[in-house]
PDBML (XML) file of the C-alpha atoms, coordinates in Angstrom:
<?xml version="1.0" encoding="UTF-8" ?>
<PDBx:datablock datablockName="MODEL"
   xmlns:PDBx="http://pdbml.pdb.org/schema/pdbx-v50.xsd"
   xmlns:xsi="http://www.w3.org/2001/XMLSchema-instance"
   xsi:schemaLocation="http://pdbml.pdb.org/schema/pdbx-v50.xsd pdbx-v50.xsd">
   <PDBx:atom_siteCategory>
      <PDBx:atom_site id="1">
         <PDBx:B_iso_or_equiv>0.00</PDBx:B_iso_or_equiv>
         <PDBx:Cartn_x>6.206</PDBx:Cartn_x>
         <PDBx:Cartn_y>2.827</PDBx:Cartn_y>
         <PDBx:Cartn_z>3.963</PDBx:Cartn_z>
         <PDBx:auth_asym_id>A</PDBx:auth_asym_id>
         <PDBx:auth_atom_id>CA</PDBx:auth_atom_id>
         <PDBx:auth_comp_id>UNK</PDBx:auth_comp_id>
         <PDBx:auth_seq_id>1</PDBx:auth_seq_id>
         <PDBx:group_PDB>ATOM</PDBx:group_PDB>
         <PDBx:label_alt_id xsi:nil="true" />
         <PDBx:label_asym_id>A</PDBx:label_asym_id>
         <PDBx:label_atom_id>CA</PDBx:label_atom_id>
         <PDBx:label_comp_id>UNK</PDBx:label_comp_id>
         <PDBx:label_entity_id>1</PDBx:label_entity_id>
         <PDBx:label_seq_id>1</PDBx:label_seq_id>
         <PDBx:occupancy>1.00</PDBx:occupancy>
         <PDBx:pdbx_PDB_model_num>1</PDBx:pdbx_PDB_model_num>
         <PDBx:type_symbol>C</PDBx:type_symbol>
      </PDBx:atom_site>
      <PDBx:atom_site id="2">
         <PDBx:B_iso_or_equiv>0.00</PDBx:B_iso_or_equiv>
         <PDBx:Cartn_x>4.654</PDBx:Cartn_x>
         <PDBx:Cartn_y>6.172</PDBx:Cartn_y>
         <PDBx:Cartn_z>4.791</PDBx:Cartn_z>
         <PDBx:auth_asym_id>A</PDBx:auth_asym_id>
         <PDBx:auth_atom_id>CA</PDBx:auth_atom_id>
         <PDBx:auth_comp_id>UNK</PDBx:auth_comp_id>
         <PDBx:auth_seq_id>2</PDBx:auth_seq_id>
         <PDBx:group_PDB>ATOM</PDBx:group_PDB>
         <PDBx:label_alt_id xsi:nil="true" />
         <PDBx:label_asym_id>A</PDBx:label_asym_id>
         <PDBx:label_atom_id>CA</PDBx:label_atom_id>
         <PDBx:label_comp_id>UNK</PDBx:label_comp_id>
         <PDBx:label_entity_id>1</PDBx:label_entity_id>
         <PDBx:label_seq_id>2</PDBx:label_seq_id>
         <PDBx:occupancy>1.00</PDBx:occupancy>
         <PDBx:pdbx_PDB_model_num>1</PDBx:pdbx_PDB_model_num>
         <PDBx:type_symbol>C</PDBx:type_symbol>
      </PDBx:atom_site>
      <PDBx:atom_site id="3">
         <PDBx:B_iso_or_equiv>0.00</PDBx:B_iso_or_equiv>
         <PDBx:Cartn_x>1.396</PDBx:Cartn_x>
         <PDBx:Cartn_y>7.636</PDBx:Cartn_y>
         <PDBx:Cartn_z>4.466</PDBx:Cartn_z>
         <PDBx:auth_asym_id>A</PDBx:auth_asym_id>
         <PDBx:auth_atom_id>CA</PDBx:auth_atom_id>
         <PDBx:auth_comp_id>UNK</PDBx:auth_comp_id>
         <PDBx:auth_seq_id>3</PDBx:auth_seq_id>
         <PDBx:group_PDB>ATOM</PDBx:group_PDB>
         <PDBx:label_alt_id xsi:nil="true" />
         <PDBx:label_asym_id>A</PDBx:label_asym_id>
         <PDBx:label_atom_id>CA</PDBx:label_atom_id>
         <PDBx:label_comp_id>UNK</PDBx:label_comp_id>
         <PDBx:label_entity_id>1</PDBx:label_entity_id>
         <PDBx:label_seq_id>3</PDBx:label_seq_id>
         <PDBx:occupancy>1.00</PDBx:occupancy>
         <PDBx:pdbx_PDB_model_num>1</PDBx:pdbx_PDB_model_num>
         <PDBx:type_symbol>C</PDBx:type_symbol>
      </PDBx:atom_site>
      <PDBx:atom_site id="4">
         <PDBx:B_iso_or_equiv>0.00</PDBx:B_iso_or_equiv>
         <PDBx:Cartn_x>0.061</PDBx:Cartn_x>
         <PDBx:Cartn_y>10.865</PDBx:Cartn_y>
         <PDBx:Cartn_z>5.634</PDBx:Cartn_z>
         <PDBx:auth_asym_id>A</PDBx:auth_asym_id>
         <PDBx:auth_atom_id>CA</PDBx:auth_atom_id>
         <PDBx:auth_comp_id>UNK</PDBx:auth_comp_id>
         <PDBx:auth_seq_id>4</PDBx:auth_seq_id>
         <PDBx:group_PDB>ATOM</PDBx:group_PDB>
         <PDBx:label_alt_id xsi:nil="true" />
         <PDBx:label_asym_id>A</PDBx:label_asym_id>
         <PDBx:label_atom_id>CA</PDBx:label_atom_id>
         <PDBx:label_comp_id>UNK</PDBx:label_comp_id>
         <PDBx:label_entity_id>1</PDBx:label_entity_id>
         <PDBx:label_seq_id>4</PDBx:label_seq_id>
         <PDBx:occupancy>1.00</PDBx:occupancy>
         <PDBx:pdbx_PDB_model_num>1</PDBx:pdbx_PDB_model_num>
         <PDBx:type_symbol>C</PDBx:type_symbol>
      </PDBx:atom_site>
      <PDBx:atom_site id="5">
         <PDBx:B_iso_or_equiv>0.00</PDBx:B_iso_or_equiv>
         <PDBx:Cartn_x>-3.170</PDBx:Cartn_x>
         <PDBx:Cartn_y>12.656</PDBx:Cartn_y>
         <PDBx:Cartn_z>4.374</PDBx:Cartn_z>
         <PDBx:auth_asym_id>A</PDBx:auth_asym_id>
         <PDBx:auth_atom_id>CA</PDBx:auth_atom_id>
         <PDBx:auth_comp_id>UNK</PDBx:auth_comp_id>
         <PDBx:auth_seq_id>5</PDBx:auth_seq_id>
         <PDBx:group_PDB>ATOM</PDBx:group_PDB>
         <PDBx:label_alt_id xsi:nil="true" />
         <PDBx:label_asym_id>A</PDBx:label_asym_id>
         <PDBx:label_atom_id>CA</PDBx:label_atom_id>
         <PDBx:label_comp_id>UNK</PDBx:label_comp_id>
         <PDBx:label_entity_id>1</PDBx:label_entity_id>
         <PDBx:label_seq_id>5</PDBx:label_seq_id>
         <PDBx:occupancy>1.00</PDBx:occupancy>
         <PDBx:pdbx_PDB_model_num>1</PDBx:pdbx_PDB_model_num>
         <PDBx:type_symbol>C</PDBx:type_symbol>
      </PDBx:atom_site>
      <PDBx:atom_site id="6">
         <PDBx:B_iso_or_equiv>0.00</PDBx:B_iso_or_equiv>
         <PDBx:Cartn_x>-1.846</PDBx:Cartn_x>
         <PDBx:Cartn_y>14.497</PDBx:Cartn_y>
         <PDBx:Cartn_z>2.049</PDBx:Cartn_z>
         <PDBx:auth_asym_id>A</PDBx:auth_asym_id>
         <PDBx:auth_atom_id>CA</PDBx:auth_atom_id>
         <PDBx:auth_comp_id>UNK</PDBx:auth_comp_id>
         <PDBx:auth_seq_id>6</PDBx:auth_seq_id>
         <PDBx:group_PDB>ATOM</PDBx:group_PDB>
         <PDBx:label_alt_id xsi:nil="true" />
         <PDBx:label_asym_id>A</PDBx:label_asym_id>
         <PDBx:label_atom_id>CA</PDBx:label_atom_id>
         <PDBx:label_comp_id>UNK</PDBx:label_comp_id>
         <PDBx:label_entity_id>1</PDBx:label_entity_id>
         <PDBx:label_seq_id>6</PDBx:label_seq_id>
         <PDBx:occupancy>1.00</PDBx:occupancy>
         <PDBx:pdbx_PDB_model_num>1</PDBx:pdbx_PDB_model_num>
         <PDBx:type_symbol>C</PDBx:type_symbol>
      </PDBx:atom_site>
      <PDBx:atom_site id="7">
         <PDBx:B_iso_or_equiv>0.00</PDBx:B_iso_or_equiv>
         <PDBx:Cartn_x>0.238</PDBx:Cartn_x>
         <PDBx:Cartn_y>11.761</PDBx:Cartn_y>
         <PDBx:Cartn_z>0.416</PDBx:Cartn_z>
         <PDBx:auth_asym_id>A</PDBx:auth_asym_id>
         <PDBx:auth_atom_id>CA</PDBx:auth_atom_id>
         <PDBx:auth_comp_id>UNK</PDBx:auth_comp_id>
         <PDBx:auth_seq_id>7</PDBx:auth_seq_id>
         <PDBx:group_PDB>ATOM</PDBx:group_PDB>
         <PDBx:label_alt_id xsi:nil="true" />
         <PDBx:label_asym_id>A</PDBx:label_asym_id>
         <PDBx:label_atom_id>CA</PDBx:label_atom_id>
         <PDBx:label_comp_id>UNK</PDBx:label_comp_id>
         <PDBx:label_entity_id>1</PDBx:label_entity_id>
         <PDBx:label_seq_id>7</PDBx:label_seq_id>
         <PDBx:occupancy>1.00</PDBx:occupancy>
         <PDBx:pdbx_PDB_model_num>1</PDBx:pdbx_PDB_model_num>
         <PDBx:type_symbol>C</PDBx:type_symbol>
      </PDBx:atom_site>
      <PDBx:atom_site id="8">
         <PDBx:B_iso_or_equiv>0.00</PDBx:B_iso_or_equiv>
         <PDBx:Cartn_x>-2.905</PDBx:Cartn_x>
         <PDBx:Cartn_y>9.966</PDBx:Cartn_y>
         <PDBx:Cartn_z>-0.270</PDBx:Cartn_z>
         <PDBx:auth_asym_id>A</PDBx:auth_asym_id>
         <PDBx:auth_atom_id>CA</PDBx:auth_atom_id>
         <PDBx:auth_comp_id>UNK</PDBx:auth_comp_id>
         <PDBx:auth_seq_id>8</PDBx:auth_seq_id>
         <PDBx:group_PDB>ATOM</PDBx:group_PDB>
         <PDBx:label_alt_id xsi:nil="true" />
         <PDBx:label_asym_id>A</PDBx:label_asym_id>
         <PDBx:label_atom_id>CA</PDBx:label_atom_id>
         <PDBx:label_comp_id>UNK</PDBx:label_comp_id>
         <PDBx:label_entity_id>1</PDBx:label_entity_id>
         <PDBx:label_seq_id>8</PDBx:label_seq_id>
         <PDBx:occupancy>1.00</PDBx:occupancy>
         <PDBx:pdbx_PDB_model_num>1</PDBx:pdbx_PDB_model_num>
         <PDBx:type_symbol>C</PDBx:type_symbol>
      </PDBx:atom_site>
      <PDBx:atom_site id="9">
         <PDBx:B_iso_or_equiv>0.00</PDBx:B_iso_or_equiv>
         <PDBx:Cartn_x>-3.933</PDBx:Cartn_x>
         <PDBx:Cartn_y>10.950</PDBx:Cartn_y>
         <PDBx:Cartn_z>-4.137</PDBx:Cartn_z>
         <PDBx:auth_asym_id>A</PDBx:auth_asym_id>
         <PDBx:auth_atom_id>CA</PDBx:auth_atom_id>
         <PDBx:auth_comp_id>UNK</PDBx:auth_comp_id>
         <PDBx:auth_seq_id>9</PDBx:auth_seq_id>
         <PDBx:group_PDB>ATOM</PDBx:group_PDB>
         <PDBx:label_alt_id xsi:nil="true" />
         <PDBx:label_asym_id>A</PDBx:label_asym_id>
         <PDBx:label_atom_id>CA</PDBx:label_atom_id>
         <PDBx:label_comp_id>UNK</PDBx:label_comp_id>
         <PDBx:label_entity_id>1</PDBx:label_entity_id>
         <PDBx:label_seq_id>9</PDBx:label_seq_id>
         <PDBx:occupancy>1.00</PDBx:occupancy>
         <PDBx:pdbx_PDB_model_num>1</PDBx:pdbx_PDB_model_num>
         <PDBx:type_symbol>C</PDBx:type_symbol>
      </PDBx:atom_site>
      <PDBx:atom_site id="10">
         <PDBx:B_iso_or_equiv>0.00</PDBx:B_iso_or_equiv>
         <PDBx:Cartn_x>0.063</PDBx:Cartn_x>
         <PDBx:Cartn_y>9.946</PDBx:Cartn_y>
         <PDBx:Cartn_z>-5.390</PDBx:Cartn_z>
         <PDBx:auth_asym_id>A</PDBx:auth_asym_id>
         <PDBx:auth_atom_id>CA</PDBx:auth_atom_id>
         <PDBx:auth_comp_id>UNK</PDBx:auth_comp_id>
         <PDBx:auth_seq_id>10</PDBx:auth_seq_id>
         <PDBx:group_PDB>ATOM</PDBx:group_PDB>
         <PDBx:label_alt_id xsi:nil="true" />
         <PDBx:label_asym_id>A</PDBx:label_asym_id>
         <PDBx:label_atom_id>CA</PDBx:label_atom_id>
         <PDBx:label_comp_id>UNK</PDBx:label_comp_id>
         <PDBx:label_entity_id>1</PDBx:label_entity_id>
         <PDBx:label_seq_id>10</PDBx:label_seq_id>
         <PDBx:occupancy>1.00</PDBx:occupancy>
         <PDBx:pdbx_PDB_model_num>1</PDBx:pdbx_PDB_model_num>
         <PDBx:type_symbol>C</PDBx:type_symbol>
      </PDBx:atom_site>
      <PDBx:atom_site id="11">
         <PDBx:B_iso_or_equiv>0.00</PDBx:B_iso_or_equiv>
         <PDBx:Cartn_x>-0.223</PDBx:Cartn_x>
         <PDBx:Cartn_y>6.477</PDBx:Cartn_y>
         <PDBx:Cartn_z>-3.635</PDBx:Cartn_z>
         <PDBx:auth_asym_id>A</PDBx:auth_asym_id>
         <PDBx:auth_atom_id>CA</PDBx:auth_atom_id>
         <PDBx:auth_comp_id>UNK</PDBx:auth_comp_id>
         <PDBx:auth_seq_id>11</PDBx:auth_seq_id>
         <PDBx:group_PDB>ATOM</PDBx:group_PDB>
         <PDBx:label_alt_id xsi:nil="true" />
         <PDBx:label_asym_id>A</PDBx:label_asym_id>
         <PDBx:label_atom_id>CA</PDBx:label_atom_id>
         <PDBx:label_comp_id>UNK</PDBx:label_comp_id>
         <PDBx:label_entity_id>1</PDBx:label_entity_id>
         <PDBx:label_seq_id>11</PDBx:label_seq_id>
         <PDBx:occupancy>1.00</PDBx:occupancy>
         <PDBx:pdbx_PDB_model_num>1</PDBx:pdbx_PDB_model_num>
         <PDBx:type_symbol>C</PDBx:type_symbol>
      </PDBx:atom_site>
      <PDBx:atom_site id="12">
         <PDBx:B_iso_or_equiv>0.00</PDBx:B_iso_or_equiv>
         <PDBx:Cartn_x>-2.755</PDBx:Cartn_x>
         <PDBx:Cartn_y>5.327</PDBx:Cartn_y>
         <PDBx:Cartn_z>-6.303</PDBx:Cartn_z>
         <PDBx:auth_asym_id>A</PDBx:auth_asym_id>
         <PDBx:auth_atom_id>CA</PDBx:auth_atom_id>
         <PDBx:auth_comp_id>UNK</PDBx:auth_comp_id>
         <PDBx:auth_seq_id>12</PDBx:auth_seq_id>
         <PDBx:group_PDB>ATOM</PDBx:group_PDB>
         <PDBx:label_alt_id xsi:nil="true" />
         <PDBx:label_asym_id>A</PDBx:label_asym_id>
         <PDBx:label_atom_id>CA</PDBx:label_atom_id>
         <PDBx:label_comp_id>UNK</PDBx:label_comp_id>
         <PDBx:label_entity_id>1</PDBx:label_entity_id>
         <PDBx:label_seq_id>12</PDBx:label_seq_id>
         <PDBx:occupancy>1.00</PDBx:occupancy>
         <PDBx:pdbx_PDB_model_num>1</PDBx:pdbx_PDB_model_num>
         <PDBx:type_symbol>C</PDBx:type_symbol>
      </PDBx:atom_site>
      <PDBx:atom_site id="13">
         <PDBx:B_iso_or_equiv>0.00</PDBx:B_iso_or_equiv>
         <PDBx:Cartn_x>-0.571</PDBx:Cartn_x>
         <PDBx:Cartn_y>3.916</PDBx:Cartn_y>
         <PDBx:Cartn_z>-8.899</PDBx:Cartn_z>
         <PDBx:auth_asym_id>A</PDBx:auth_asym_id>
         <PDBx:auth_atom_id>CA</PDBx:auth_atom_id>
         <PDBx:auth_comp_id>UNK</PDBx:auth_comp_id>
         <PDBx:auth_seq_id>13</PDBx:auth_seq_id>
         <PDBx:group_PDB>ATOM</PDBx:group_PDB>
         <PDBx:label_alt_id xsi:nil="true" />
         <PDBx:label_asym_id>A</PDBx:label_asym_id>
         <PDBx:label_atom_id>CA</PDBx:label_atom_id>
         <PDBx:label_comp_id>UNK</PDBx:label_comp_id>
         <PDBx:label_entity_id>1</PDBx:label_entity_id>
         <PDBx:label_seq_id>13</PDBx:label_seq_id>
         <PDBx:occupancy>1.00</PDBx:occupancy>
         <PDBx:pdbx_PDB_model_num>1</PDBx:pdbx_PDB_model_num>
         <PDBx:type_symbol>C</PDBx:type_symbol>
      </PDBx:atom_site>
      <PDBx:atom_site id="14">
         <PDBx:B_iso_or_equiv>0.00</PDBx:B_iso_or_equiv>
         <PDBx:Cartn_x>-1.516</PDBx:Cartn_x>
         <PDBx:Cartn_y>0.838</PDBx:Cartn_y>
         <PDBx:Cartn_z>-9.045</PDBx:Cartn_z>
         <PDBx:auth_asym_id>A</PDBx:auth_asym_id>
         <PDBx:auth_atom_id>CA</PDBx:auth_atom_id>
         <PDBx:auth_comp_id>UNK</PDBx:auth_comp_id>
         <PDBx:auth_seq_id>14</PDBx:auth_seq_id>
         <PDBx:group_PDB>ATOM</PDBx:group_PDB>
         <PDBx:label_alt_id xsi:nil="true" />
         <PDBx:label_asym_id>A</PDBx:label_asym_id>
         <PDBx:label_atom_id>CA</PDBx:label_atom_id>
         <PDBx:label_comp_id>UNK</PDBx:label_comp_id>
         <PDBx:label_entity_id>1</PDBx:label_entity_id>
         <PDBx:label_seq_id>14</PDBx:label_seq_id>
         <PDBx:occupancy>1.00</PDBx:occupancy>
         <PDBx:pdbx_PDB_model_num>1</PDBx:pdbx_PDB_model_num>
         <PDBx:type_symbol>C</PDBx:type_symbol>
      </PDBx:atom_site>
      <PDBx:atom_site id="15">
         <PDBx:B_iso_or_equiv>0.00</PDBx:B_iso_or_equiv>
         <PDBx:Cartn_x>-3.108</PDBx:Cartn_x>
         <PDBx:Cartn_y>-2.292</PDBx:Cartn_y>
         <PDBx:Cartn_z>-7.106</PDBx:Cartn_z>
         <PDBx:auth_asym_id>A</PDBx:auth_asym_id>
         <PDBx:auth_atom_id>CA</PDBx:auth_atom_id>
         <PDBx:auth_comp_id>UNK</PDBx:auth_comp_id>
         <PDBx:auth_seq_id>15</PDBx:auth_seq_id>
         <PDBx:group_PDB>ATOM</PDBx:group_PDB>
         <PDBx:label_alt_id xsi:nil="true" />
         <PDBx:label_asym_id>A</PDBx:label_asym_id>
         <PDBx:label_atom_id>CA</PDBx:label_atom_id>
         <PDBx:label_comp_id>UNK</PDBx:label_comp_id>
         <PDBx:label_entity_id>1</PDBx:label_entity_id>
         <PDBx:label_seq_id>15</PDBx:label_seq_id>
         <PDBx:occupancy>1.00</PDBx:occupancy>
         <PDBx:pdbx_PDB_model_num>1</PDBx:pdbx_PDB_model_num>
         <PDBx:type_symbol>C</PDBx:type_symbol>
      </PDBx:atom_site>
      <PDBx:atom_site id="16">
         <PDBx:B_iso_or_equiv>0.00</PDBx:B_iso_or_equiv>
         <PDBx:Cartn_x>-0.486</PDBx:Cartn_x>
         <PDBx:Cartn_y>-3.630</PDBx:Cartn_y>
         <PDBx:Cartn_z>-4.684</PDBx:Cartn_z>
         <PDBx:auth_asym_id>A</PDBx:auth_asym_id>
         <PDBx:auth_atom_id>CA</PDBx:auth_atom_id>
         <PDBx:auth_comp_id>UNK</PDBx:auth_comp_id>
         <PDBx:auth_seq_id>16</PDBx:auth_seq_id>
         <PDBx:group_PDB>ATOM</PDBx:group_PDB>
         <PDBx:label_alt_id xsi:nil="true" />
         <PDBx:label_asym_id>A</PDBx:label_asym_id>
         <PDBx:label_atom_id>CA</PDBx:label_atom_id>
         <PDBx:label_comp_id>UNK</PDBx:label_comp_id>
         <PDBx:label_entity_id>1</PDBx:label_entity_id>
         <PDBx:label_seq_id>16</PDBx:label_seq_id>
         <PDBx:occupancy>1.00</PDBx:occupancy>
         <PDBx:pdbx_PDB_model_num>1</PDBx:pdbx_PDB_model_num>
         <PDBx:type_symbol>C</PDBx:type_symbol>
      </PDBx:atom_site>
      <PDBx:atom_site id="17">
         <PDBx:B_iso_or_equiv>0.00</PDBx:B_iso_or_equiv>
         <PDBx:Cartn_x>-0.263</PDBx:Cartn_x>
         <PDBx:Cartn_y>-5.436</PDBx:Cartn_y>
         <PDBx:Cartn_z>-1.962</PDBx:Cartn_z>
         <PDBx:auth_asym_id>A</PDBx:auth_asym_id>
         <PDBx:auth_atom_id>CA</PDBx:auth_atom_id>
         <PDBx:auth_comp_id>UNK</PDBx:auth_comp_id>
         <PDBx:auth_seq_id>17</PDBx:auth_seq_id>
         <PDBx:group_PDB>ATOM</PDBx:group_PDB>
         <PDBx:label_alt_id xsi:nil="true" />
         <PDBx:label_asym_id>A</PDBx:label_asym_id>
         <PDBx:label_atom_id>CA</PDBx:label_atom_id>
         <PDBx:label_comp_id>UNK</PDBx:label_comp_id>
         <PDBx:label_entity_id>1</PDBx:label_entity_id>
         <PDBx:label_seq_id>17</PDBx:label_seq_id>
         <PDBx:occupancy>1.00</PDBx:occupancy>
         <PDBx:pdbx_PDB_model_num>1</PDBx:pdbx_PDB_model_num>
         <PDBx:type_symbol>C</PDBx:type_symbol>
      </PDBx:atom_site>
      <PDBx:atom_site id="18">
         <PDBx:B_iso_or_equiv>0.00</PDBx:B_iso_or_equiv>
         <PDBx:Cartn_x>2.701</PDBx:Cartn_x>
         <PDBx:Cartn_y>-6.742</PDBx:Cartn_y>
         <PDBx:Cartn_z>0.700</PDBx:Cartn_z>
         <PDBx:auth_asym_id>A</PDBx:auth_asym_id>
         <PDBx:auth_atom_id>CA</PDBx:auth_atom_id>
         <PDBx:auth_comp_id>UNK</PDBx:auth_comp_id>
         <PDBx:auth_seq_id>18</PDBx:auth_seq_id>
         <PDBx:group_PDB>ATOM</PDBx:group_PDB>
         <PDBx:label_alt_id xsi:nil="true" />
         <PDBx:label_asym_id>A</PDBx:label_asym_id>
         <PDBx:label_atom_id>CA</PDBx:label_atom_id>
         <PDBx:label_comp_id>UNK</PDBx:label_comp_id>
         <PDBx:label_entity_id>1</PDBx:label_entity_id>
         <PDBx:label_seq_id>18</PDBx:label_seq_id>
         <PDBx:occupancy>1.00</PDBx:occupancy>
         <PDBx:pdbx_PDB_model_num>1</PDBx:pdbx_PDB_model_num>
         <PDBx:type_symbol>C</PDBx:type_symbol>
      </PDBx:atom_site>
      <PDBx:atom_site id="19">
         <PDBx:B_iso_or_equiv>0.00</PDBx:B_iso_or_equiv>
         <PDBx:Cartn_x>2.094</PDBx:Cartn_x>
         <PDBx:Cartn_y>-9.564</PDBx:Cartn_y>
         <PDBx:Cartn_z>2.648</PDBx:Cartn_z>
         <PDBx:auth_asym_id>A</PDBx:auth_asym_id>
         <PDBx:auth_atom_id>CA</PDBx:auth_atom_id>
         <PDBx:auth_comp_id>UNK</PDBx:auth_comp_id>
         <PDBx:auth_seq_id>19</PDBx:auth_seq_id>
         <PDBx:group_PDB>ATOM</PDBx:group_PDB>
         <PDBx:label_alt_id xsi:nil="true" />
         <PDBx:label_asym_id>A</PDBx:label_asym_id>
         <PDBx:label_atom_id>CA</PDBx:label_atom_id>
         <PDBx:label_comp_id>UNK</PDBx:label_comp_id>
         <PDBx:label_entity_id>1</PDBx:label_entity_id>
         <PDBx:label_seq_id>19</PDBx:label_seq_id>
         <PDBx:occupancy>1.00</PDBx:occupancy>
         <PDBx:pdbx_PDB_model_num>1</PDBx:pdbx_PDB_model_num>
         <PDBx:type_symbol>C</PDBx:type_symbol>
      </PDBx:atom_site>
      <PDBx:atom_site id="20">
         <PDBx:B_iso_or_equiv>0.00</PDBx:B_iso_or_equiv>
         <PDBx:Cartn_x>2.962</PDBx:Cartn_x>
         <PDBx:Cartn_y>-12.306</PDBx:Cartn_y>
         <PDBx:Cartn_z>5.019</PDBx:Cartn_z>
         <PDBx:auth_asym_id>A</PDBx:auth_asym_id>
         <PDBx:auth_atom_id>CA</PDBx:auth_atom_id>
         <PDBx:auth_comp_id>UNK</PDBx:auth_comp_id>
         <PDBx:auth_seq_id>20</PDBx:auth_seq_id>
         <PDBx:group_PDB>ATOM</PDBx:group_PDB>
         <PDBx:label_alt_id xsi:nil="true" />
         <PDBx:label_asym_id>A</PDBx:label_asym_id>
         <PDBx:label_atom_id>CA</PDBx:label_atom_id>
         <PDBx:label_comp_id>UNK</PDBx:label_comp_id>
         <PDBx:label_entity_id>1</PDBx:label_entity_id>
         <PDBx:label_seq_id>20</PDBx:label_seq_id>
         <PDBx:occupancy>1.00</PDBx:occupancy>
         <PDBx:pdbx_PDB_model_num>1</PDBx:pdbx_PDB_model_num>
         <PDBx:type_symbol>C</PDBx:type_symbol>
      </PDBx:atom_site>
      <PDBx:atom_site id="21">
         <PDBx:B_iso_or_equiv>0.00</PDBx:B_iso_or_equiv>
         <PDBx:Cartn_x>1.648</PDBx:Cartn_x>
         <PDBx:Cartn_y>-15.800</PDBx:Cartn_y>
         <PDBx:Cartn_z>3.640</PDBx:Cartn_z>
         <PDBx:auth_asym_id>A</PDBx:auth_asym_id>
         <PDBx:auth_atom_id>CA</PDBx:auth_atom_id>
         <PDBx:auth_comp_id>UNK</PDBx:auth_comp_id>
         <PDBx:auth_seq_id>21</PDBx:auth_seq_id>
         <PDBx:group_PDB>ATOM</PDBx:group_PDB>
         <PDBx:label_alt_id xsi:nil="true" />
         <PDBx:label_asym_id>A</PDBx:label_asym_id>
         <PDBx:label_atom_id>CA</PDBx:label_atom_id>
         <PDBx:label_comp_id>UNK</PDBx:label_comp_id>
         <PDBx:label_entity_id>1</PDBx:label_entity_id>
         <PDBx:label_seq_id>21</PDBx:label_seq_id>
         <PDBx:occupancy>1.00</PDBx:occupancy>
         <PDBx:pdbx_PDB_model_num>1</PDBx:pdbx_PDB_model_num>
         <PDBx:type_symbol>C</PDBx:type_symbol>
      </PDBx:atom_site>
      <PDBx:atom_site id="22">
         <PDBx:B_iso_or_equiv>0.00</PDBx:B_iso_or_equiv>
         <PDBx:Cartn_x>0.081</PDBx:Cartn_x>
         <PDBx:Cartn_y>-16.872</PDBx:Cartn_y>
         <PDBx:Cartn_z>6.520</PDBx:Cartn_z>
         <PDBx:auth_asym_id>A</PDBx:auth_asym_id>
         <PDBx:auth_atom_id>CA</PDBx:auth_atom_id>
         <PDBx:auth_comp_id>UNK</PDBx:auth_comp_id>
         <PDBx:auth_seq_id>22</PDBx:auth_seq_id>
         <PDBx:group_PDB>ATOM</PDBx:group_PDB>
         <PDBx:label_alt_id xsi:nil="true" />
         <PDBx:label_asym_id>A</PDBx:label_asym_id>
         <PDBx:label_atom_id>CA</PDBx:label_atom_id>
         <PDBx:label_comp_id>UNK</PDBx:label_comp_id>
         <PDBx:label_entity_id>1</PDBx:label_entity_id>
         <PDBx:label_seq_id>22</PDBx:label_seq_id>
         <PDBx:occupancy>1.00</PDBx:occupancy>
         <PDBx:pdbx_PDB_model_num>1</PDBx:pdbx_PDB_model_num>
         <PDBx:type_symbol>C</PDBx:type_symbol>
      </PDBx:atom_site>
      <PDBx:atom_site id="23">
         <PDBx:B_iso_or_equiv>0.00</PDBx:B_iso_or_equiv>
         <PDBx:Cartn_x>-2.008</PDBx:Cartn_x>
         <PDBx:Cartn_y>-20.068</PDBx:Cartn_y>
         <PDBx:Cartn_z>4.704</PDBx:Cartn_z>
         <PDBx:auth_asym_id>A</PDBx:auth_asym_id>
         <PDBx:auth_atom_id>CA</PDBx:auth_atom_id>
         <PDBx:auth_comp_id>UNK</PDBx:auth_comp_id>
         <PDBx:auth_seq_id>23</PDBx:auth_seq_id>
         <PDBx:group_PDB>ATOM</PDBx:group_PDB>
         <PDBx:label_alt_id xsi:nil="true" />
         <PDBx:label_asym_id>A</PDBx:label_asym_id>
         <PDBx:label_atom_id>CA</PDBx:label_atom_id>
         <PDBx:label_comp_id>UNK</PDBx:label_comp_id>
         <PDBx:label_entity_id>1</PDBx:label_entity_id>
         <PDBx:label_seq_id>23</PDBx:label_seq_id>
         <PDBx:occupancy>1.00</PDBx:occupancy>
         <PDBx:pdbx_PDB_model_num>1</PDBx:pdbx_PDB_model_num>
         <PDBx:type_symbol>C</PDBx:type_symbol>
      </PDBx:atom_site>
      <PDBx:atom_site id="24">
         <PDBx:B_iso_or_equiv>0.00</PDBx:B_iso_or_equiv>
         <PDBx:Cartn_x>0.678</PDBx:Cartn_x>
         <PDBx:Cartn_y>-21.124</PDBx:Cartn_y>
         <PDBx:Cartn_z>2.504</PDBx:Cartn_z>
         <PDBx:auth_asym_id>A</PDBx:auth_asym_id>
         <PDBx:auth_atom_id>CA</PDBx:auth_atom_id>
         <PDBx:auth_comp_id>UNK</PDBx:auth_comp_id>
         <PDBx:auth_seq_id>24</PDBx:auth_seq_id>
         <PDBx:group_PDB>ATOM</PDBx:group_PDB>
         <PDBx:label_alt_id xsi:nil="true" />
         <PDBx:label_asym_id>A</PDBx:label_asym_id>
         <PDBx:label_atom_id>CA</PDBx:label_atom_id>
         <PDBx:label_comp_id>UNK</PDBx:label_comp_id>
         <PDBx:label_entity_id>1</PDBx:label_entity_id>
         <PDBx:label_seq_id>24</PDBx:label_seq_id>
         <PDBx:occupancy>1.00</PDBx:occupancy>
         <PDBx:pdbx_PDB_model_num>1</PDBx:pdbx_PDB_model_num>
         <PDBx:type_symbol>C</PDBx:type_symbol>
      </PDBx:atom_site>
   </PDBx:atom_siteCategory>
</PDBx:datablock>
């Protein structure tokens, strides 16, 4: 939800993405 510079390096947990299923 938020991101700022120097919340950057703690965001890297893991591979994650939210999304809106455009294609089905």
């Amino acid at each position: 939800l938020e991101l700022q510079e120097n919340t950057l390096a703690p965001l890297n947990k893991e591979n994650r993405v939210v999304l809106v299923d455009t294609e089905n």
